[in-house]
Protein backbone atom coordinates (compact mmCIF):
# COMPACT_ATOMS: atom_id res chain seq x y z
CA UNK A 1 0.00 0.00 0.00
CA UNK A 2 1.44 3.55 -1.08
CA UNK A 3 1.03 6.98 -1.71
CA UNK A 4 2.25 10.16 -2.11
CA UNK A 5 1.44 14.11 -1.26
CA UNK A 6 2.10 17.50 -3.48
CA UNK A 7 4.83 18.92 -1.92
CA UNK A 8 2.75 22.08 -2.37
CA UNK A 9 0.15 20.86 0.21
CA UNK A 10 3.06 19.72 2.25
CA UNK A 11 4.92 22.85 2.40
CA UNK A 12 1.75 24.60 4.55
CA UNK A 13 2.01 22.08 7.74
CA UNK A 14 4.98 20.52 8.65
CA UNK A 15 3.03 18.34 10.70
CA UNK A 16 1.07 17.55 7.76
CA UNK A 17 4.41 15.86 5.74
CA UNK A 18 3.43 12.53 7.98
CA UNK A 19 6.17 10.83 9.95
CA UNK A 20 4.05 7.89 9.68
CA UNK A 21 2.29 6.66 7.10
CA UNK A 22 -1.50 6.92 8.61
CA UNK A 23 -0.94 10.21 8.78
CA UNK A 24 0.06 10.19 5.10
CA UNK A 25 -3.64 8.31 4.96
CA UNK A 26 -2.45 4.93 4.63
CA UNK A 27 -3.44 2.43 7.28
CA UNK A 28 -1.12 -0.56 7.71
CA UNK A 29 -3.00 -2.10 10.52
CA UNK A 30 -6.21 -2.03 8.84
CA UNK A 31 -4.75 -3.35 5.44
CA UNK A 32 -3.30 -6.26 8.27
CA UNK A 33 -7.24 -6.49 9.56
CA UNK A 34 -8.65 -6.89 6.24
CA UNK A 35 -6.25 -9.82 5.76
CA UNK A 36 -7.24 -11.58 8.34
CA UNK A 37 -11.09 -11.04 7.00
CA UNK A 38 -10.40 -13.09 4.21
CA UNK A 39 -7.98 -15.30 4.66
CA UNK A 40 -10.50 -17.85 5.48
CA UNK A 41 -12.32 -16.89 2.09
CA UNK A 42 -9.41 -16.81 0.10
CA UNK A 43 -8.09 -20.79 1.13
CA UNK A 44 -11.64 -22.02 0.88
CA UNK A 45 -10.45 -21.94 -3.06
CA UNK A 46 -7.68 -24.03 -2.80
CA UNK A 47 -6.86 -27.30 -4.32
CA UNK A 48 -4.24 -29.50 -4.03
CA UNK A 49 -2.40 -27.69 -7.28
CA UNK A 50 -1.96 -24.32 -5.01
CA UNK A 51 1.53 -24.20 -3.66
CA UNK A 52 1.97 -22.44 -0.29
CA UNK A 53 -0.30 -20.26 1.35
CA UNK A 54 -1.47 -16.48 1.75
CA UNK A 55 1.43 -13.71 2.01
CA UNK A 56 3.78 -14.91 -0.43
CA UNK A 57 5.58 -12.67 -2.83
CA UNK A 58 3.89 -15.07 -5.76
CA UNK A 59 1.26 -17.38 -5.90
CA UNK A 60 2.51 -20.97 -7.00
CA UNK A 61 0.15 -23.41 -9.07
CA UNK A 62 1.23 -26.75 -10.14
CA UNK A 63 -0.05 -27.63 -13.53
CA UNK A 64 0.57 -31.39 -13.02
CA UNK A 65 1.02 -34.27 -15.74
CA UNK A 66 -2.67 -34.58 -16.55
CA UNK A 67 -2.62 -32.74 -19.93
CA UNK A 68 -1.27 -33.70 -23.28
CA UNK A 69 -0.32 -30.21 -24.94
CA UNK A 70 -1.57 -27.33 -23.11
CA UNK A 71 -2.05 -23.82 -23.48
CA UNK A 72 -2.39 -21.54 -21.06
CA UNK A 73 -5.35 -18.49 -21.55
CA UNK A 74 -4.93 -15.37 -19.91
CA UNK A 75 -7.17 -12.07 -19.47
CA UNK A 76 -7.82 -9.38 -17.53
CA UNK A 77 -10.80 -7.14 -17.10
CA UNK A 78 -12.66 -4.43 -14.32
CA UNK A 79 -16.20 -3.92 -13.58
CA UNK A 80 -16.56 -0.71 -14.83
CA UNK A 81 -19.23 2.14 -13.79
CA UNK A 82 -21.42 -0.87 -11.95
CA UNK A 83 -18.84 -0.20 -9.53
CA UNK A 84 -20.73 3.23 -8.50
CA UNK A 85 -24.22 1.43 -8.12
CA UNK A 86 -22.65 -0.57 -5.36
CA UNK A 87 -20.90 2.26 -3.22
CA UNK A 88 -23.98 4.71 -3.66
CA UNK A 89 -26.07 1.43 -1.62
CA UNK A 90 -23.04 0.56 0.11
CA UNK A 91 -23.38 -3.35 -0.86
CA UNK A 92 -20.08 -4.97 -2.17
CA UNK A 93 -21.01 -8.80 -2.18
CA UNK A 94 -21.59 -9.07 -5.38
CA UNK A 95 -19.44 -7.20 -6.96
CA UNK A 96 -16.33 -9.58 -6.51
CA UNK A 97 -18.62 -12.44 -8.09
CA UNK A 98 -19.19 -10.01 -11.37
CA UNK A 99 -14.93 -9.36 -11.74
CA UNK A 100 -14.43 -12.99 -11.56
CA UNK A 101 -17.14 -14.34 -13.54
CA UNK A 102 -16.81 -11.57 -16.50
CA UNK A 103 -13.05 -13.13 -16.61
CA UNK A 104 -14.10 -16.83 -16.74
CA UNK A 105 -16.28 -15.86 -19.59
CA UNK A 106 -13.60 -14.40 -21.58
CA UNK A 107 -11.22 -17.07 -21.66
CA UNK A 108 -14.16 -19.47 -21.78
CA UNK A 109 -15.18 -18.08 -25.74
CA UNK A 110 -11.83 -20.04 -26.57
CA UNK A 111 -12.51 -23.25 -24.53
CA UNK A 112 -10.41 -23.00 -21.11
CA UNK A 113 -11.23 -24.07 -17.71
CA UNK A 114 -10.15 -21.32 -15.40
CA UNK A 115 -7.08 -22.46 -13.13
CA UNK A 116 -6.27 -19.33 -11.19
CA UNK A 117 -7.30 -15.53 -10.43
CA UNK A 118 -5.51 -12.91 -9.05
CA UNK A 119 -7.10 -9.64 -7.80
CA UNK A 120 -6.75 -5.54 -7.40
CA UNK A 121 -8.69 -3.62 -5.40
CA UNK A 122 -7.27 0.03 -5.02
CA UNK A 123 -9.17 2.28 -2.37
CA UNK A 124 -9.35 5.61 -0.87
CA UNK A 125 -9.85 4.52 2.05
CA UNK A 126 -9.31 0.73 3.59
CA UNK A 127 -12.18 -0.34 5.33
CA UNK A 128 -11.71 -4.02 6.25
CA UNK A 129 -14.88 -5.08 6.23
CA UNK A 130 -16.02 -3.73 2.92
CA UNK A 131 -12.65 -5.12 1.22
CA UNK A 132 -13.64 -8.57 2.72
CA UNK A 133 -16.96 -8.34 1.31
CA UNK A 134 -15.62 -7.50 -2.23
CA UNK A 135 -12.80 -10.46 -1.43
CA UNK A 136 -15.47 -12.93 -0.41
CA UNK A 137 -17.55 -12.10 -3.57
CA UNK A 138 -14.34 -13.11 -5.32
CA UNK A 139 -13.84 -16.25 -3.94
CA UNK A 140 -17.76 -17.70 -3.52
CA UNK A 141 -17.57 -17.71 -7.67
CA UNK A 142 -14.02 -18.81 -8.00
CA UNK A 143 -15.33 -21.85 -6.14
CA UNK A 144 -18.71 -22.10 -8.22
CA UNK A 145 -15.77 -22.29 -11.36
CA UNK A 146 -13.58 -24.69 -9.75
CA UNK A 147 -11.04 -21.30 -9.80
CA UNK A 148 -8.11 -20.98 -6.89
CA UNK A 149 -8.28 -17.10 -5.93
CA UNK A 150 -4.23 -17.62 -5.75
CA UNK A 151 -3.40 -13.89 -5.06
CA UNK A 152 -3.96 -10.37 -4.93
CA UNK A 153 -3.32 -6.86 -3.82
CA UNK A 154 -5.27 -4.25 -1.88
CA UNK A 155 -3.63 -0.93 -2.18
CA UNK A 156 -4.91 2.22 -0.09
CA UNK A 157 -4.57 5.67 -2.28
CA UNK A 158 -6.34 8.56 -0.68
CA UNK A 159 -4.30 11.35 -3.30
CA UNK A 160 -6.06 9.08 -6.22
CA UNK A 161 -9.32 7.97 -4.93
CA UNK A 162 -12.01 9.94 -2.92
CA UNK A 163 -12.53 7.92 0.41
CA UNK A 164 -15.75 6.26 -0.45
CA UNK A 165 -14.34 4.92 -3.84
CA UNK A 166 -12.39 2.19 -5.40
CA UNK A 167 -11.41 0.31 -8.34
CA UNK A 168 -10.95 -3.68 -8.99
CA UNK A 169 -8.97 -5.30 -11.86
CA UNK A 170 -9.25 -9.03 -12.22
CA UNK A 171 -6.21 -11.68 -13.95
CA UNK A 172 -7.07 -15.07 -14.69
CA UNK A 173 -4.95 -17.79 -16.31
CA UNK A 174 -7.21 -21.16 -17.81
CA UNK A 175 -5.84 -23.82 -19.80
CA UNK A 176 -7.10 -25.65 -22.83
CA UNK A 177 -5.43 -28.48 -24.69
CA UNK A 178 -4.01 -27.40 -27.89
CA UNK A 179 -6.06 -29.67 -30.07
CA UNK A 180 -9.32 -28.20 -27.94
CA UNK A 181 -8.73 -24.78 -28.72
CA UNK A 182 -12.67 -23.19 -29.82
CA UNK A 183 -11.42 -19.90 -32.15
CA UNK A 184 -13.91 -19.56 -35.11
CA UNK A 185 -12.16 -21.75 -37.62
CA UNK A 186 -14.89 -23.96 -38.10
CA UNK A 187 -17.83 -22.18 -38.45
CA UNK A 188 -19.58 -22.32 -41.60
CA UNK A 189 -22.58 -20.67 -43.71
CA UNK A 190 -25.22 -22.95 -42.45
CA UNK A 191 -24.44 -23.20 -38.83
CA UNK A 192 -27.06 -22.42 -36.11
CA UNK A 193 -26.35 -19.89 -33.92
CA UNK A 194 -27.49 -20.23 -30.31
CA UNK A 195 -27.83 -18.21 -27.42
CA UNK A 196 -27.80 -17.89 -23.45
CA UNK A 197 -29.70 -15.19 -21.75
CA UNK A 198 -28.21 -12.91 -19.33
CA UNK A 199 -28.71 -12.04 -15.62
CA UNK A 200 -29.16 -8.69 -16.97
CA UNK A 201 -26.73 -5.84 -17.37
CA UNK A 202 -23.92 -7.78 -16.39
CA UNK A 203 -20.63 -5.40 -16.27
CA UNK A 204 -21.34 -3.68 -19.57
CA UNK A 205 -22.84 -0.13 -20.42
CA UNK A 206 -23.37 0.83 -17.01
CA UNK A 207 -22.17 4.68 -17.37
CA UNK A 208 -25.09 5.03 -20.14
CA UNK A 209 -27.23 3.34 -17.79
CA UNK A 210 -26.54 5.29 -14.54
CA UNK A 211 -27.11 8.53 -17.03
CA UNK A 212 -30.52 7.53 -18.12
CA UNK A 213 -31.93 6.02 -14.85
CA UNK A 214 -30.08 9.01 -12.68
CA UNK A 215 -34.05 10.24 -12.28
CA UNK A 216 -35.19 7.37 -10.66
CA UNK A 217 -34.31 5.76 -6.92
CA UNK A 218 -32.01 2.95 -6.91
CA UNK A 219 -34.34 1.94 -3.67
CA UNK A 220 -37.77 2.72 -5.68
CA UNK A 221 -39.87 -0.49 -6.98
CA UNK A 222 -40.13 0.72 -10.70
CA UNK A 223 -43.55 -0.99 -12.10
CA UNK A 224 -41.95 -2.55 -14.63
CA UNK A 225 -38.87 -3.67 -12.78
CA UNK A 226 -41.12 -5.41 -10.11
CA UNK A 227 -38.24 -4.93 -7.68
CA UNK A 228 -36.03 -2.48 -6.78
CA UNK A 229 -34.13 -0.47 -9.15
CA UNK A 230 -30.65 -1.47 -7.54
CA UNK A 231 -31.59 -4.97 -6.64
CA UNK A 232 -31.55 -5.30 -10.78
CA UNK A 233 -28.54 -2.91 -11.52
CA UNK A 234 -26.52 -5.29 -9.09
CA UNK A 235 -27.88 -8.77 -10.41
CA UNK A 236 -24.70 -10.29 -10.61
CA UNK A 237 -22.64 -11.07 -14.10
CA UNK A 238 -23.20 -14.91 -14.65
CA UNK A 239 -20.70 -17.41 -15.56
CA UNK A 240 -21.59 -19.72 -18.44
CA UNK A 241 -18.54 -22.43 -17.86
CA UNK A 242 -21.16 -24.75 -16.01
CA UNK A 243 -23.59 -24.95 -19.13
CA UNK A 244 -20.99 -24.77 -21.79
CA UNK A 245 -18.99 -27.48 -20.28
CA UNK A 246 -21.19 -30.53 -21.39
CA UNK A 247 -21.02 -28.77 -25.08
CA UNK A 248 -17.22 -28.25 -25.14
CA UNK A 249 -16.42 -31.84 -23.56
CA UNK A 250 -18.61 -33.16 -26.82
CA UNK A 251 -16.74 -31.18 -29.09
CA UNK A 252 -20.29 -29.42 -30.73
CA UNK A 253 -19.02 -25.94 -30.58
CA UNK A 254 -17.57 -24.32 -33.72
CA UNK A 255 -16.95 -20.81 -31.87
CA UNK A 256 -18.49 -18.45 -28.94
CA UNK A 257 -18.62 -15.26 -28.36
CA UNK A 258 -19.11 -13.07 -24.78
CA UNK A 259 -21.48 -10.61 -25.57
CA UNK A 260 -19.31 -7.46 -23.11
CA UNK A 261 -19.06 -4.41 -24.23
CA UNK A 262 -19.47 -3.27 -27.78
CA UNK A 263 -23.19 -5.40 -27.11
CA UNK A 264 -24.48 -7.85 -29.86
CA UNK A 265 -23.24 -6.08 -33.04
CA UNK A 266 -19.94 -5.43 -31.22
CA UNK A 267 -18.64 -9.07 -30.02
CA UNK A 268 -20.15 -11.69 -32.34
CA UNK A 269 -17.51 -10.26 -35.36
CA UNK A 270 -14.80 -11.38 -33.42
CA UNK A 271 -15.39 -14.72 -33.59
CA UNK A 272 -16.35 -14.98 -37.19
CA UNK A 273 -14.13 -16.26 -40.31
CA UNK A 274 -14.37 -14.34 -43.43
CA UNK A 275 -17.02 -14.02 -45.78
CA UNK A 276 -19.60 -15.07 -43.25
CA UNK A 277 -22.72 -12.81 -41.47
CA UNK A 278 -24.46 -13.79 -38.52
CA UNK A 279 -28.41 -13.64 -38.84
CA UNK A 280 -30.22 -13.19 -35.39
CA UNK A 281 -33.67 -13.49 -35.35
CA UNK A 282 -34.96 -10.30 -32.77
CA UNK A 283 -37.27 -11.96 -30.14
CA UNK A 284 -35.84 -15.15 -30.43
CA UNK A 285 -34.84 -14.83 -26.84
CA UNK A 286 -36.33 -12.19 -23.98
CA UNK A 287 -35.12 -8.94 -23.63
CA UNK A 288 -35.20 -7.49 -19.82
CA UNK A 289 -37.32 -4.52 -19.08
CA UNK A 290 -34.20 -2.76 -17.99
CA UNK A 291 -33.06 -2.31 -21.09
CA UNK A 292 -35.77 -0.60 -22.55
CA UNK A 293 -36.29 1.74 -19.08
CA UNK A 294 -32.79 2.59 -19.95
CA UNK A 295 -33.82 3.18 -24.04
CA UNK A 296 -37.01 5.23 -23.33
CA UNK A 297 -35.70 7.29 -19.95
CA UNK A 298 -32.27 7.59 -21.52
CA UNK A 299 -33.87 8.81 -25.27
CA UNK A 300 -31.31 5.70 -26.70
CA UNK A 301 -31.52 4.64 -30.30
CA UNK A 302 -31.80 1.12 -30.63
CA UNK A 303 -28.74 0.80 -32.69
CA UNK A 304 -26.97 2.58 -29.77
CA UNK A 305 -28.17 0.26 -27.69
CA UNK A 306 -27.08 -2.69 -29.51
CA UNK A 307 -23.70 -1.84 -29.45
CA UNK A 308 -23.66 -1.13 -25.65
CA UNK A 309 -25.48 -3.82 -23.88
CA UNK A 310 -26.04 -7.67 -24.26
CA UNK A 311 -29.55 -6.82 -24.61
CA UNK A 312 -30.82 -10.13 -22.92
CA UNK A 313 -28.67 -12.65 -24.71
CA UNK A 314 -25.09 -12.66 -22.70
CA UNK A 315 -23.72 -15.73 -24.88
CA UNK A 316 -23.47 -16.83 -28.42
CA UNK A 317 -22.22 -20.17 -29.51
CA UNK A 318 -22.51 -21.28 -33.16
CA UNK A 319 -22.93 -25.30 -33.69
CA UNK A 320 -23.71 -27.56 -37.52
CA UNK A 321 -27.45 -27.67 -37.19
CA UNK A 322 -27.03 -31.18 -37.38
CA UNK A 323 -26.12 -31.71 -34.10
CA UNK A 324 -29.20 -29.16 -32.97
CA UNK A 325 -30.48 -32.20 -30.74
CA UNK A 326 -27.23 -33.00 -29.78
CA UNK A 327 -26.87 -29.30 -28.36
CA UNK A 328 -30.69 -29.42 -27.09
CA UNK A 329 -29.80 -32.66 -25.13
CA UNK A 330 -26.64 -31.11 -23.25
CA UNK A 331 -27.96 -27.76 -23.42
CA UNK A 332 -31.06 -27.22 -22.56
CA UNK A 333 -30.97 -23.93 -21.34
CA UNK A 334 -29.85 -22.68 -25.00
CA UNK A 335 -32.15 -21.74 -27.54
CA UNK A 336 -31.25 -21.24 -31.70
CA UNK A 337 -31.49 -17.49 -32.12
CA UNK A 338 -29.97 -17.33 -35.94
CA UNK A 339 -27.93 -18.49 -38.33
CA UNK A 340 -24.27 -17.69 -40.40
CA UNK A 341 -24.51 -17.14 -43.86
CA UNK A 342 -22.50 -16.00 -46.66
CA UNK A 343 -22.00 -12.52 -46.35
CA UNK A 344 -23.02 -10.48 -49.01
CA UNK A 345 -21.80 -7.06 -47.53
CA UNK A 346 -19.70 -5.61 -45.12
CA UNK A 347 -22.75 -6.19 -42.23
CA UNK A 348 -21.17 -8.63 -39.89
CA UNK A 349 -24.52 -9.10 -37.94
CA UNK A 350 -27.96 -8.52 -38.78
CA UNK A 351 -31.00 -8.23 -36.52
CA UNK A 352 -34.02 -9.50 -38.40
CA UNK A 353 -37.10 -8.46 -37.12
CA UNK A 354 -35.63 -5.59 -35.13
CA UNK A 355 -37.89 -2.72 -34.51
């Protein structure tokens, strides 16, 4: 934990230079607290594969002999602007479970389990208690992936962040074998396209969001909403390892996509050979009412939209429609919401039936 003061603001109080470093507004004893909070949290996601324990200078993980020619898959990520939802209602369990499963996700679109995560939470002030919430978050879905929450760092910064705020930033490393490896090559004009729906929002578009719902009550039952406004601002990111896993371990899927941000007509491209256009059929799956509170309060053009949010559907998978019962049978929970074809212009993805 560090920081640093203007020597400007230092040069009016002598006594405010800080011979120690709480009066510099760094805590050591309650970065030592929050420690102890979670240590219990944080070895509740160890296997036998995790080398040594909490405090190291580096987290050890032992691959082991099991694997024939792997490849390790790395990524990081944040949570954005959802971040500000949960310090204005002072809730930070869930946000911890949105870092880590946004990360499984991404490395997931090429086929990897998810071995390890490593964590960053920078504050303005280190509260022990809300760090272990945010830590625990962390670790209840690194267990839900089978994911060791190996290491991390908590770093206290009152000349960067106001006291109430802070930042996360989450690193995960997966492994697929070689032969395994999901990246597009094999989809073809004729394959079904299926989808998962999301838990809502997930991580994504949240600064357009807060703008357009900054009239209503994050405490306030919205009509529409059925709850309150928060409660569905903070439903947490899901991971979609558990229901992809029967697919993968079949070998069905030709590519997947993570529908973050840049939305639907954003993330499907990036999976996509050449020549090829993804056809989604609109309605094929539900859309929230969030998202079109957000489009009406927020005066949003549904193309805007589009490319912002997952608008309901949080995953994309394309399979040969000949195996469509094989992917109904280990997938139930997907549903066919289009098809590639041969592209006949530079539109990557079209919505058919789009208002």
């Amino acid at each position: 934990m560090s920081t640093s003061r203007s020597f400007a603001h230092a040069q009016h109080d002598t006594q405010a230079r800080a011979s120690t470093y709480a009066a510099a507004g760094v805590d050591i004893d309650a970065g030592e607290r929050a420690v102890g909070l979670i240590k219990g949290a944080v070895r509740s996601t160890f296997g036998p594969r995790v080398l040594g324990d909490l405090g190291a200078f580096g987290g050890l993980f032992a691959l082991g002999a099991s694997y024939r020619d792997p490849v390790l898959v790395s990524s990081t990520d944040g949570v954005g602007t959802k971040l500000k939802v949960a310090i204005a209602l002072d809730r930070h369990d869930t946000i911890g479970r949105d870092l880590v499963a946004h990360c499984v996700d991404d490395i997931l679109t090429t086929g990897a389990e998810p071995l390890f995560f490593l964590d960053y939470v920078a504050l303005g002030e280190l509260i022990p208690e809300r760090v272990a919430q945010i830590v625990e978050g962390m670790a209840a879905e690194c267990r839900a992936n089978g994911c060791a929450l190996i290491g991390g760092e908590t770093a206290e910064m009152p000349d960067v962040y106001r006291a109430d705020d802070y930042d996360l930033a989450g690193f995960i490393v997966g492994v697929v074998e070689r032969d395994w490896i999901v990246d597009g090559s094999r989809i073809r004009a004729g394959d079904l396209v299926w989808g998962i729906e999301s838990s809502g929002l997930h991580t994504n578009g949240y600064s357009l969001a807060r703008r357009a719902l900054a009239d209503l009550s994050l405490h306030g039952v919205h009509p529409r909403l059925g709850r309150p406004l928060g409660d569905v601002l903070l439903e947490p990111h899901r991971s979609y390892l558990p229901t992809m896993r029967p697919l993968l371990e079949a070998g069905l899927v030709h590519g997947m996509a993570h529908i973050t941000g840049g939305g639907i007509v954003g993330n499907i491209p990036r999976v996509l050979p050449d020549g090829l256009t993804v056809e989604l059929d609109w309605g094929a799956w539900s859309v929230p009412p969030i998202f079109d509170l957000i489009q009406e309060l927020g005066v949003v053009s549904f193309e805007e939209m589009t490319r912002v949010f997952n608008m309901g559907l949080g995953w994309v998978f394309i399979a040969a429609s000949e195996e469509a019962e094989q992917v109904r049978m280990r997938a139930p929970e997907a549903r066919p919401v289009g098809r590639v074809v041969a592209a006949s212009t530079d539109e990557r993805v079209r919505l058919l039936g789009a208002p």
